[in-house]
N, C-alpha and C. Protein backbone atom coordinates (compact mmCIF):
# COMPACT_ATOMS: atom_id res chain seq x y z
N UNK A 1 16.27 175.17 98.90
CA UNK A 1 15.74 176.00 99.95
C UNK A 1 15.87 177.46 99.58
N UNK A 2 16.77 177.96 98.81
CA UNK A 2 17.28 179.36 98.75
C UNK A 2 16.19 179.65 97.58
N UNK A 3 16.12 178.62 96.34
CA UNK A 3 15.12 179.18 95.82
C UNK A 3 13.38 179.35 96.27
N UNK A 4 12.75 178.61 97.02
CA UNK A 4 11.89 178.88 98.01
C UNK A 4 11.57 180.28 98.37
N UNK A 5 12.73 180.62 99.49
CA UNK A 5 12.87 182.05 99.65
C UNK A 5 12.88 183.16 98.66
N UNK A 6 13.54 182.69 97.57
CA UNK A 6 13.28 183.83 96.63
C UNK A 6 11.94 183.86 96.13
N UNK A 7 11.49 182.71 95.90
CA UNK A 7 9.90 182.58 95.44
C UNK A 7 9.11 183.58 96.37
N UNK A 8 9.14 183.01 97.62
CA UNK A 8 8.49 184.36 98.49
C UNK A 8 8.82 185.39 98.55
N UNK A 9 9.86 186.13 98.60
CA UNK A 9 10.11 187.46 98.12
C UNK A 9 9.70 187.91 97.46
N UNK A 10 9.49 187.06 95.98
CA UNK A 10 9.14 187.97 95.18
C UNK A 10 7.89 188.04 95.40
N UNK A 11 7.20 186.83 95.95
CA UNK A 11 5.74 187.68 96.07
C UNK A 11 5.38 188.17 97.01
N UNK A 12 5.89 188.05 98.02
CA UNK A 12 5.57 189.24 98.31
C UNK A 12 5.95 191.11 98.27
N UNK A 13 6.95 190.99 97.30
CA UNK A 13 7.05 191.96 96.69
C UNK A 13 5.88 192.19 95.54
N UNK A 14 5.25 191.64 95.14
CA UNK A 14 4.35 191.57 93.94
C UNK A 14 3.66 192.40 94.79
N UNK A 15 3.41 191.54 95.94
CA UNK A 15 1.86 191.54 96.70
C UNK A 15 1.60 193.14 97.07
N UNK A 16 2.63 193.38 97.90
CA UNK A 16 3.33 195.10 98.39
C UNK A 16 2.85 195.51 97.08
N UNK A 17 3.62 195.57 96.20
CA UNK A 17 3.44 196.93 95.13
C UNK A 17 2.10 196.42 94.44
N UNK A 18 1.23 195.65 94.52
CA UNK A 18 -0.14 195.59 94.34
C UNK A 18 -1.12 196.44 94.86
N UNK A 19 -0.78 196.40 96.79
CA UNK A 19 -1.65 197.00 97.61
C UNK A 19 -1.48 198.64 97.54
N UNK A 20 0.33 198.39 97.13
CA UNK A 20 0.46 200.18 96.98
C UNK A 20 -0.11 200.58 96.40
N UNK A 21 -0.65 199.79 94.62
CA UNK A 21 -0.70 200.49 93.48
C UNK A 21 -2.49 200.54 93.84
N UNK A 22 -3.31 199.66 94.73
CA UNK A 22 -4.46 200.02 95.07
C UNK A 22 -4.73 201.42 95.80
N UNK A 23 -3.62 201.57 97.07
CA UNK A 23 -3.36 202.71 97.21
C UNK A 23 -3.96 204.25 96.65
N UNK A 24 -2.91 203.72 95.75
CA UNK A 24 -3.02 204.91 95.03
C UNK A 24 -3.74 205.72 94.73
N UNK A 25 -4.40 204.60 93.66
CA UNK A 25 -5.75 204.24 93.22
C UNK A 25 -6.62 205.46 93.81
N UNK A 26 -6.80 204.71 94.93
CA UNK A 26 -8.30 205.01 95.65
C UNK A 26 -7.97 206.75 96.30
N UNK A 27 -6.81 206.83 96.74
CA UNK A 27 -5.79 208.37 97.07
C UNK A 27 -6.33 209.15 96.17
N UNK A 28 -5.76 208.87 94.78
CA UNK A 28 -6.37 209.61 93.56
C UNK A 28 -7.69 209.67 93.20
N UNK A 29 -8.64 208.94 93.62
CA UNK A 29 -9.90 209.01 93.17
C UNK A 29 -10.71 210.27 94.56
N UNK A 30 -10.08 209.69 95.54
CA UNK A 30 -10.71 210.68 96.84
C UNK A 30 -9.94 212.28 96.18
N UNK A 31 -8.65 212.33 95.84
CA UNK A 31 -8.07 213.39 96.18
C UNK A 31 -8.74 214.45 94.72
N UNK A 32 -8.97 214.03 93.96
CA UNK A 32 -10.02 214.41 92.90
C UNK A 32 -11.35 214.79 93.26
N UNK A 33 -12.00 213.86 94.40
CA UNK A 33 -13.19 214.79 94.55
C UNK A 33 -13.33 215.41 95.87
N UNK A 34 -12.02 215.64 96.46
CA UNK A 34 -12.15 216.58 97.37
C UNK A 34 -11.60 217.69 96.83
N UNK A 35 -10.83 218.01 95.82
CA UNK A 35 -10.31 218.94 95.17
C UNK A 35 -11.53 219.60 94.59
N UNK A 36 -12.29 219.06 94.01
CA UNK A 36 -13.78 219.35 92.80
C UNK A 36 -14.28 219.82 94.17
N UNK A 37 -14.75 218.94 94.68
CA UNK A 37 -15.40 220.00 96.42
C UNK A 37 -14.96 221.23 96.81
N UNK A 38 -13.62 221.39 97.29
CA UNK A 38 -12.91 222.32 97.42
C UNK A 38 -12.92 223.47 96.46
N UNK A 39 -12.66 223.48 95.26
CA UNK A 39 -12.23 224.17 94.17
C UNK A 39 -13.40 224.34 93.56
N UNK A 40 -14.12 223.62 92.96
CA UNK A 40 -15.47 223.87 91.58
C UNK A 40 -16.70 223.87 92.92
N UNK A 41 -16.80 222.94 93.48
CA UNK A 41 -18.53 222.61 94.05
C UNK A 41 -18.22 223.64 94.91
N UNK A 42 -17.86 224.79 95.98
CA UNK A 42 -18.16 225.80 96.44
C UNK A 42 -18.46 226.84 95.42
N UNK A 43 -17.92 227.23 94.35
CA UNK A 43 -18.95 227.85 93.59
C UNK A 43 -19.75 227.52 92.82
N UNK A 44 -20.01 226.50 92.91
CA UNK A 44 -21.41 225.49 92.23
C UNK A 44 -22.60 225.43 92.74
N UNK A 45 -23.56 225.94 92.37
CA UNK A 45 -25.06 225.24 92.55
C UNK A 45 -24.97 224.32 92.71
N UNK A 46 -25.33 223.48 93.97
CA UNK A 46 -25.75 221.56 93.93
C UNK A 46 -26.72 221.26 92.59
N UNK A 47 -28.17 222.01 92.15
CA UNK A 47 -28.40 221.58 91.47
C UNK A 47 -28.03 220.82 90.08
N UNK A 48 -26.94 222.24 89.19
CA UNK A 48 -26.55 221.81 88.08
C UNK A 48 -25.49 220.79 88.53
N UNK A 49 -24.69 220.44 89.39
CA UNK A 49 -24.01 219.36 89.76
C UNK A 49 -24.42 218.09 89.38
N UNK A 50 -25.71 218.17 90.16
CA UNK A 50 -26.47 217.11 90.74
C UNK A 50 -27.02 216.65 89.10
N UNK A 51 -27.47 217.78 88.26
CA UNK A 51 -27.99 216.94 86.92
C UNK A 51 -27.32 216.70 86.14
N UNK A 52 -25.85 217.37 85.79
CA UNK A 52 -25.07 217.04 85.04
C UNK A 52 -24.46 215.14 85.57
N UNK A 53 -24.27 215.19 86.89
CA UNK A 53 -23.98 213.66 87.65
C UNK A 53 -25.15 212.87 86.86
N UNK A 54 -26.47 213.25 86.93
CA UNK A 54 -27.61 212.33 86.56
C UNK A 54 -28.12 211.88 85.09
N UNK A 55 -27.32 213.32 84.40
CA UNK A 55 -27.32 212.90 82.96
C UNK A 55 -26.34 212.13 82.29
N UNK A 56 -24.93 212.26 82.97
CA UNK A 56 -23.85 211.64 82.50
C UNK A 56 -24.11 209.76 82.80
N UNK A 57 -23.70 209.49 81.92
CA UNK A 57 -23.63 207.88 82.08
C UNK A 57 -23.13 207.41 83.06
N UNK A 58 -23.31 206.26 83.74
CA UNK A 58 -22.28 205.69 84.40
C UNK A 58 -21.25 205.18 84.09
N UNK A 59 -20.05 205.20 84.17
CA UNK A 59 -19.44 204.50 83.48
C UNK A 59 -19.33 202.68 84.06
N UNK A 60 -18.80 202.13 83.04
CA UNK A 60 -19.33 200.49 82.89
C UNK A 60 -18.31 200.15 83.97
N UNK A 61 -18.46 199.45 84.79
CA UNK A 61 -17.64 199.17 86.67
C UNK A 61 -18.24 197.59 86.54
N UNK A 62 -17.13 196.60 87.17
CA UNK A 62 -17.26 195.67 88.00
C UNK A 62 -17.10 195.95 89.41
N UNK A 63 -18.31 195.22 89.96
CA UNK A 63 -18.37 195.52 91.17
C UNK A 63 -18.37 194.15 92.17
N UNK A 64 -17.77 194.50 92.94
CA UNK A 64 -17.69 192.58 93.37
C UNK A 64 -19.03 192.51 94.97
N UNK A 65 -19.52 191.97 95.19
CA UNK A 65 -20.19 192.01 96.35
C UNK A 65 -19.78 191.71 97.52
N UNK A 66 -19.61 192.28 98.89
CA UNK A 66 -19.08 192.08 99.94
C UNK A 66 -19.85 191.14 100.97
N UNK A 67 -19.47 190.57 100.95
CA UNK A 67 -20.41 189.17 102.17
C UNK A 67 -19.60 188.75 103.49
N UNK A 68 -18.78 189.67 103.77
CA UNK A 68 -18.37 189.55 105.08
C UNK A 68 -17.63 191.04 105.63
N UNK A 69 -17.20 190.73 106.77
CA UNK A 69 -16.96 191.72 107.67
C UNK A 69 -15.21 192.00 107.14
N UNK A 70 -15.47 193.42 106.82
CA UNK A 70 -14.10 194.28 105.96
C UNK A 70 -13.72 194.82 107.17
N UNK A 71 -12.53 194.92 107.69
CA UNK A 71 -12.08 195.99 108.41
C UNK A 71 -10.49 197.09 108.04
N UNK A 72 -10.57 198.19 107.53
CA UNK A 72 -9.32 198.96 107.22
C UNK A 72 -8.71 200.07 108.43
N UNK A 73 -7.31 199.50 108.66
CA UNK A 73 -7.15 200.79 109.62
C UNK A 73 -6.37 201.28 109.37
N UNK A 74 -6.33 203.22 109.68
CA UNK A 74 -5.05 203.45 109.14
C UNK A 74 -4.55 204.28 110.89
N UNK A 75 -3.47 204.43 110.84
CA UNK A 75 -2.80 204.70 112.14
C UNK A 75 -3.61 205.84 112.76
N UNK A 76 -3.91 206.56 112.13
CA UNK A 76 -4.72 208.39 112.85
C UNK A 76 -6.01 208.30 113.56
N UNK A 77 -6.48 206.65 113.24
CA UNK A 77 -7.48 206.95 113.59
C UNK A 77 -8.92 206.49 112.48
N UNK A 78 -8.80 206.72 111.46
CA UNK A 78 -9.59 206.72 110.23
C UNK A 78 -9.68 205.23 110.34
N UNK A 79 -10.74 204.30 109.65
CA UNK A 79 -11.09 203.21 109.41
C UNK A 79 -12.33 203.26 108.51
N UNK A 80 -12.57 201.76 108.38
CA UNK A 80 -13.62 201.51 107.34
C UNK A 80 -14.19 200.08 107.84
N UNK A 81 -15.59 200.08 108.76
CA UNK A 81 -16.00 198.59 108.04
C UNK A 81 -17.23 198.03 107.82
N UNK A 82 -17.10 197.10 107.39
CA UNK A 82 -18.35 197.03 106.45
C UNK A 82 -19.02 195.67 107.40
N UNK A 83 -20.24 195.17 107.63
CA UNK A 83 -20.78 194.54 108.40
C UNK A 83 -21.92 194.48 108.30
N UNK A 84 -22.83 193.79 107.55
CA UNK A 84 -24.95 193.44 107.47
C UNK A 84 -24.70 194.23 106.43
N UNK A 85 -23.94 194.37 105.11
CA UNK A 85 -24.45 195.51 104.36
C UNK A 85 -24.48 197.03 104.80
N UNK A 86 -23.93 196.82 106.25
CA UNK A 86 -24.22 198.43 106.26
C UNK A 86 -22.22 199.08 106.40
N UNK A 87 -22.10 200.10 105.48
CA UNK A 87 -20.67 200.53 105.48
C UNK A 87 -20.36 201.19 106.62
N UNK A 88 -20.06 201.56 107.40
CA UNK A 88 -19.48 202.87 108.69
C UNK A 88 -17.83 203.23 108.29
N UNK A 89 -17.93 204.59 108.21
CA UNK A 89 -16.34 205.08 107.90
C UNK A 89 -16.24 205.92 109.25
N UNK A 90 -15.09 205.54 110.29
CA UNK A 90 -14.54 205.97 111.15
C UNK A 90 -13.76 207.24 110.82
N UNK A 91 -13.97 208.39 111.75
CA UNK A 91 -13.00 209.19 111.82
C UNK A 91 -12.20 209.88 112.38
N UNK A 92 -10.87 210.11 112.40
CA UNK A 92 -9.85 210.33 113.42
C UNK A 92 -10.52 211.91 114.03
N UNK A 93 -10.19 212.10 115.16
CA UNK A 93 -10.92 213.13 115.80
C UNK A 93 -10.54 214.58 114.94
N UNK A 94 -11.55 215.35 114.66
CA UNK A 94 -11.14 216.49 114.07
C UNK A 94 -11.32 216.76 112.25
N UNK A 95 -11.12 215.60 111.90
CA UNK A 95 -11.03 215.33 110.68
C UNK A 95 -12.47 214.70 109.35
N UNK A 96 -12.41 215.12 108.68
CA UNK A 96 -13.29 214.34 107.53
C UNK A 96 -12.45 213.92 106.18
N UNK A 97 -11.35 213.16 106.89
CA UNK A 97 -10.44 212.14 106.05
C UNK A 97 -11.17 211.06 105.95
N UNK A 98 -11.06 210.03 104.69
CA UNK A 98 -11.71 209.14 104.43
C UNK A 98 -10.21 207.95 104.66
N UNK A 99 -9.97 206.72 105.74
CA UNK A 99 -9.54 205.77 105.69
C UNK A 99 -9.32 205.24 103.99
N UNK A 100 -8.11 205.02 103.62
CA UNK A 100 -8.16 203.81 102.09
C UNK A 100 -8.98 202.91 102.49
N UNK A 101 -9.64 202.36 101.04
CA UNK A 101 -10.22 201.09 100.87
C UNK A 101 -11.47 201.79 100.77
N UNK A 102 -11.81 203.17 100.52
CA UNK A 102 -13.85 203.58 100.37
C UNK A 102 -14.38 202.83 98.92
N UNK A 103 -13.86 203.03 98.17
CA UNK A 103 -13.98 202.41 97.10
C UNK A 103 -14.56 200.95 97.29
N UNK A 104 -13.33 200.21 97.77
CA UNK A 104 -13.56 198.75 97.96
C UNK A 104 -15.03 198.48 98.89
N UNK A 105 -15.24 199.11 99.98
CA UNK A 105 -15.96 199.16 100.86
C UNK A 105 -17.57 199.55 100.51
N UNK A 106 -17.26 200.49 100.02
CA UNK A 106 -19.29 200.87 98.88
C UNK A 106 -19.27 200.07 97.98
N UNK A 107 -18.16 198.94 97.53
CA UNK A 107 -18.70 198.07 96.38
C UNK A 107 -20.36 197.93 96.85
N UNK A 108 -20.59 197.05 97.64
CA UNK A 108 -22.01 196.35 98.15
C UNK A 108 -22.76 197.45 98.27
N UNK A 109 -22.87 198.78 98.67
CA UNK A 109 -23.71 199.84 98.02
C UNK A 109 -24.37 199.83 96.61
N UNK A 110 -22.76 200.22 96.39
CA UNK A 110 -22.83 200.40 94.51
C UNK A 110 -23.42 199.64 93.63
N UNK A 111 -23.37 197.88 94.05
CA UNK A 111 -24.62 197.27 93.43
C UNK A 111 -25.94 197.09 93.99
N UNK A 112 -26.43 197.27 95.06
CA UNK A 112 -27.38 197.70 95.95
C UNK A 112 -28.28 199.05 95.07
N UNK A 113 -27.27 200.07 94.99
CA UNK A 113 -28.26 201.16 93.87
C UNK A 113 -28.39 200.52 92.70
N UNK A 114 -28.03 200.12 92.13
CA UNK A 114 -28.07 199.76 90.40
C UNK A 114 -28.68 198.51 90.54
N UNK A 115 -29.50 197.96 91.47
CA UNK A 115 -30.42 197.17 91.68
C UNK A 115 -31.44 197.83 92.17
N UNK A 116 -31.32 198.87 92.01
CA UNK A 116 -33.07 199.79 92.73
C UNK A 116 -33.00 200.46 94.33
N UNK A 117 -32.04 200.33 94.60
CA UNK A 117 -31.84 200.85 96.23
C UNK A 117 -31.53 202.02 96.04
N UNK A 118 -31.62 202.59 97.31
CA UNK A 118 -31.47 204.14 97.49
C UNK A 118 -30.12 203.83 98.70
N UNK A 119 -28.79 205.01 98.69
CA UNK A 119 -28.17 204.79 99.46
C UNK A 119 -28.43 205.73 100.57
N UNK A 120 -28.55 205.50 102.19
CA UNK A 120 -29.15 207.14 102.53
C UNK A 120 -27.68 207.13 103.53
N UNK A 121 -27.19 208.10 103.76
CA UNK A 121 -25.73 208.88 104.17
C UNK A 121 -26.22 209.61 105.43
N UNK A 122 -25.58 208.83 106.63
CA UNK A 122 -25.69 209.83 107.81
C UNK A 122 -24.70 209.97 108.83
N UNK A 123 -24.20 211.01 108.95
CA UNK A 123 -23.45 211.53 109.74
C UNK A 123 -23.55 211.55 111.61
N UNK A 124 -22.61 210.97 112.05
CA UNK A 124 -22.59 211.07 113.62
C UNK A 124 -21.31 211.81 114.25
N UNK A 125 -21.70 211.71 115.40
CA UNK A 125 -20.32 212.52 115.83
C UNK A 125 -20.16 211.80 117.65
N UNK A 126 -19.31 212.29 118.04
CA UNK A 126 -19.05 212.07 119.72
C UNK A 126 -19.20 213.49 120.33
N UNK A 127 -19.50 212.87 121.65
CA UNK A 127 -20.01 214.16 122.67
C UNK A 127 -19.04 215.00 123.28
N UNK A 128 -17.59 214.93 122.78
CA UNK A 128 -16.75 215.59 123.55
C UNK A 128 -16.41 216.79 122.53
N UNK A 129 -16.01 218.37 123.39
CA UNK A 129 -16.18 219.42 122.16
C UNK A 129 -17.26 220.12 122.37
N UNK A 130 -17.23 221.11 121.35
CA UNK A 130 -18.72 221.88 120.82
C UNK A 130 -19.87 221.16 120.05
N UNK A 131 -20.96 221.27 120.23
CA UNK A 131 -22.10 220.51 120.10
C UNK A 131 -21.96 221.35 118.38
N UNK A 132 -21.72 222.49 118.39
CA UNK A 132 -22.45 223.29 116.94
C UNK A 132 -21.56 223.04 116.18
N UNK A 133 -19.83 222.79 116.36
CA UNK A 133 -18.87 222.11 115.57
C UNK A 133 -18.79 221.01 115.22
N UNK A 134 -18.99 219.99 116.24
CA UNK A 134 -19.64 218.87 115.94
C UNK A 134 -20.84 218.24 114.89
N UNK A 135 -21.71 218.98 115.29
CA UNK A 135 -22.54 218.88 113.58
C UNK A 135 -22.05 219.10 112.57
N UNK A 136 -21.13 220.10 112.37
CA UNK A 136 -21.22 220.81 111.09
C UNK A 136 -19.87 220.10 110.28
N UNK A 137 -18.97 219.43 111.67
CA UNK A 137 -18.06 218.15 111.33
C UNK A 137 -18.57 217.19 110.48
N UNK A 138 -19.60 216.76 111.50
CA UNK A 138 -20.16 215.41 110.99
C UNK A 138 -21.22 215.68 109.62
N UNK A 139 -21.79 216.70 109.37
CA UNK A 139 -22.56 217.02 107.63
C UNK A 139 -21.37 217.24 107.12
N UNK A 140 -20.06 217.93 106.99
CA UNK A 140 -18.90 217.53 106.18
C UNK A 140 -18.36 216.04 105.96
N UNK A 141 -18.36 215.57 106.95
CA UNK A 141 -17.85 214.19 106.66
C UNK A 141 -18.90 213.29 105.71
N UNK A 142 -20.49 213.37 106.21
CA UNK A 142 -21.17 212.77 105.58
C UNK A 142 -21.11 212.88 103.98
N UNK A 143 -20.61 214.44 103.54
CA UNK A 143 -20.65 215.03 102.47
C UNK A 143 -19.34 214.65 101.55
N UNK A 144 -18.35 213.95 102.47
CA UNK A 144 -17.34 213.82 101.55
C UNK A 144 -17.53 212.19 101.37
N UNK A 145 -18.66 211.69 102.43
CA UNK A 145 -18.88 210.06 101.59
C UNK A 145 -19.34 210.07 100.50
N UNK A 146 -20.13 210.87 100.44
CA UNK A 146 -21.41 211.05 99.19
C UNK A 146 -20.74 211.35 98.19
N UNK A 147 -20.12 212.71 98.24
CA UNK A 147 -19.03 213.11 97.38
C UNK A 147 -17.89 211.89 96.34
N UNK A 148 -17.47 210.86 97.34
CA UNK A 148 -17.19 209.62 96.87
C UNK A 148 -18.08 208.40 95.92
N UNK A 149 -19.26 208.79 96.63
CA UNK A 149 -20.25 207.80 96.03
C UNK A 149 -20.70 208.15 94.63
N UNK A 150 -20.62 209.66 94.35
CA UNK A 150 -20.91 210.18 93.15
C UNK A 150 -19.79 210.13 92.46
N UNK A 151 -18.41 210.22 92.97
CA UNK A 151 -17.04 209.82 92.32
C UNK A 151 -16.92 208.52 91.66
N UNK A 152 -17.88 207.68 92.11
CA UNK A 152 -17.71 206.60 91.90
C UNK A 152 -19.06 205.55 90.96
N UNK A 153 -19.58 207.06 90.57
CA UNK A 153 -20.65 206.63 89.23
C UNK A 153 -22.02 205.97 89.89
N UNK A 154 -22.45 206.66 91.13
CA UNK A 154 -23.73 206.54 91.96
C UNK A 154 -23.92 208.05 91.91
N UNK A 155 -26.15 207.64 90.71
CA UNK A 155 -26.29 209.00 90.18
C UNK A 155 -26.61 209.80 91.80
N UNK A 156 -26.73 211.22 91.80
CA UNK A 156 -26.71 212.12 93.27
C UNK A 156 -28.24 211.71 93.81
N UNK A 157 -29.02 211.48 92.67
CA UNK A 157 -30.77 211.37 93.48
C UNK A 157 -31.12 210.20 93.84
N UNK A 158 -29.92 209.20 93.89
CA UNK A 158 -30.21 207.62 94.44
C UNK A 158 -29.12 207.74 95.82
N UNK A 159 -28.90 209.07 96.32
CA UNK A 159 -28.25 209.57 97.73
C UNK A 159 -28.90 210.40 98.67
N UNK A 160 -29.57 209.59 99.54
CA UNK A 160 -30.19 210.48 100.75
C UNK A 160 -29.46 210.60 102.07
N UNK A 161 -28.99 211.94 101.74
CA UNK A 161 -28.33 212.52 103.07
C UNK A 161 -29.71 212.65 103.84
N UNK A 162 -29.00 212.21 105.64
CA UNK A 162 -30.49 211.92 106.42
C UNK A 162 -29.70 212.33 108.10
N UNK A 163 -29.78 213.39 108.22
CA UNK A 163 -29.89 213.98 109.33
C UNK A 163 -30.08 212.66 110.84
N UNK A 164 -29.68 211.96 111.64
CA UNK A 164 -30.33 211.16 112.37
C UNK A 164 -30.36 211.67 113.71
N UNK A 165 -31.80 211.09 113.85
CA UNK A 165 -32.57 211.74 115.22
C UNK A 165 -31.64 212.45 116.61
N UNK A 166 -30.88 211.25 116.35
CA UNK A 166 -29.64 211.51 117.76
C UNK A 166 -28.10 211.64 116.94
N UNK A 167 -28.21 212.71 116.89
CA UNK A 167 -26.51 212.71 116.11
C UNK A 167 -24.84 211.91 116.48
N UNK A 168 -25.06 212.43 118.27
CA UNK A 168 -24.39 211.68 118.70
C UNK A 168 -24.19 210.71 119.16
N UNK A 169 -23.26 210.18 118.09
CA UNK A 169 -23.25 207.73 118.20
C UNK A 169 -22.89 207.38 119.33
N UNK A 170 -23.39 206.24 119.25
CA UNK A 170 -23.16 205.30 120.97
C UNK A 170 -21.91 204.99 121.06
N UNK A 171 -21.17 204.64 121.72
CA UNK A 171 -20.13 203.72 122.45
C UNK A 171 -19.14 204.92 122.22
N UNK A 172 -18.05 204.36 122.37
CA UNK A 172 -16.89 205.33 122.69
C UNK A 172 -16.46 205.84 121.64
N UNK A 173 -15.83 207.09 122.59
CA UNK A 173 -15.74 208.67 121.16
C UNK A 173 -15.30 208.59 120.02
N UNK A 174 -14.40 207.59 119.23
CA UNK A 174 -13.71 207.03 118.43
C UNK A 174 -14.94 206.16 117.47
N UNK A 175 -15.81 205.39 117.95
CA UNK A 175 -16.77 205.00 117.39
C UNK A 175 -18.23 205.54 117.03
N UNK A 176 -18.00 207.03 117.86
CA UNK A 176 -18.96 207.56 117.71
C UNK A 176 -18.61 208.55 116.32
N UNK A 177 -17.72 208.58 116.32
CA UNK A 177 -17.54 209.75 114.95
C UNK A 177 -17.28 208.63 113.65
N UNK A 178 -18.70 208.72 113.35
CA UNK A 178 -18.71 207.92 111.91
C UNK A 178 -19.53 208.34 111.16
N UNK A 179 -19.43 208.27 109.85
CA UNK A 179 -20.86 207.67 108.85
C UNK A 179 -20.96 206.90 108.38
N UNK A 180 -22.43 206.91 108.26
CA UNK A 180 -23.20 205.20 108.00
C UNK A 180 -23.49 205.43 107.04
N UNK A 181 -23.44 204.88 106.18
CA UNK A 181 -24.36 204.28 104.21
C UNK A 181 -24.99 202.91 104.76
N UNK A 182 -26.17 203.23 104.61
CA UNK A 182 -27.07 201.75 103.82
C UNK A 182 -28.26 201.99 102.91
N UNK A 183 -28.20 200.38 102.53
CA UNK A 183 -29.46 200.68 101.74
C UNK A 183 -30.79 200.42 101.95
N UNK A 184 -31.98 201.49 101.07
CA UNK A 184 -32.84 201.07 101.93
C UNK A 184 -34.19 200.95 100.46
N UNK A 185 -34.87 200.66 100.52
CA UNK A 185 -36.01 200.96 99.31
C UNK A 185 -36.56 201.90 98.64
């Protein structure tokens, strides 16, 4: 019996410092291109960005395909889920923090473009607040998905940022502050 228990311990100790080391991972990959945002892309032309992204290779990625409903939460508020192919990243009020797991979550994007799709990126927000802060929230947030999507070896001209008709999302304020990725032809 005692060895049993140790058997599970250890895995789930494995398991823990697995999810941490995914963690990380994905920490470091966001915290890299919000830094490049922050630091290089404000004094950058989008253009030369945008062609240097389009000339550089992709680099060679397994990508696994998502066929069911992902959900990530992290305590503030932030989430991620994925549902019909279409991604929505939740965000804690105030913020254009990206929930862990973006990576995992645009997999089904990421092969979606490299099959001929276009990803188009749109930003929502909730009605409580300033209407003119609120936008300019929600085109930051949209901008740091995209920002990810190009982090993540999706060239910039297979990304249509898309303004939507009604900015502010349905249902309650928490669900209204999201962006949506899907794909479309």
């Amino acid at each position: 019996m005692s060895a049993t228990v140790d058997d599970e311990g250890q895995q789930n100790f494995i398991l823990a410092f697995l999810f941490g080391l995914i963690a990380l991972v994905i920490f470091f990959v966001i915290g890299i291109v919000l830094y490049h945002r922050a630091h290089v892309g404000a004094a950058a032309a989008p253009a030369p960005v945008a062609a240097a992204a389009a000339a550089a290779p992709a680099p060679a990625t397994t990508v696994a395909e998502v066929t069911e409903t992902v959900t990530v939460v992290i305590p503030d508020g932030a989430s991620i889920q994925v549902v019909g192919g279409v991604v929505n990243f939740y965000f804690a009020t105030a913020s254009a923090d990206l929930a862990p797991g973006a990576a995992e979550a645009l997999a089904a994007v990421i092969k979606g473009v490299e099959a001929g799709h276009k990803a188009v990126v749109s930003g929502y927000h909730d009605t409580t607040g300033d209407p003119v802060a609120n936008d300019a929230l929600a085109k930051k947030r949209a901008g740091t998905v995209r920002d990810v999507l190009v982090g993540l070896g999706v060239p910039a001209d297979k990304i249509e940022m898309q303004k939507p008709a009604d900015t502010a999302g349905t249902g309650n304020d928490a669900s209204a502050r999201r962006v949506e990725v899907r794909l479309v032809d």
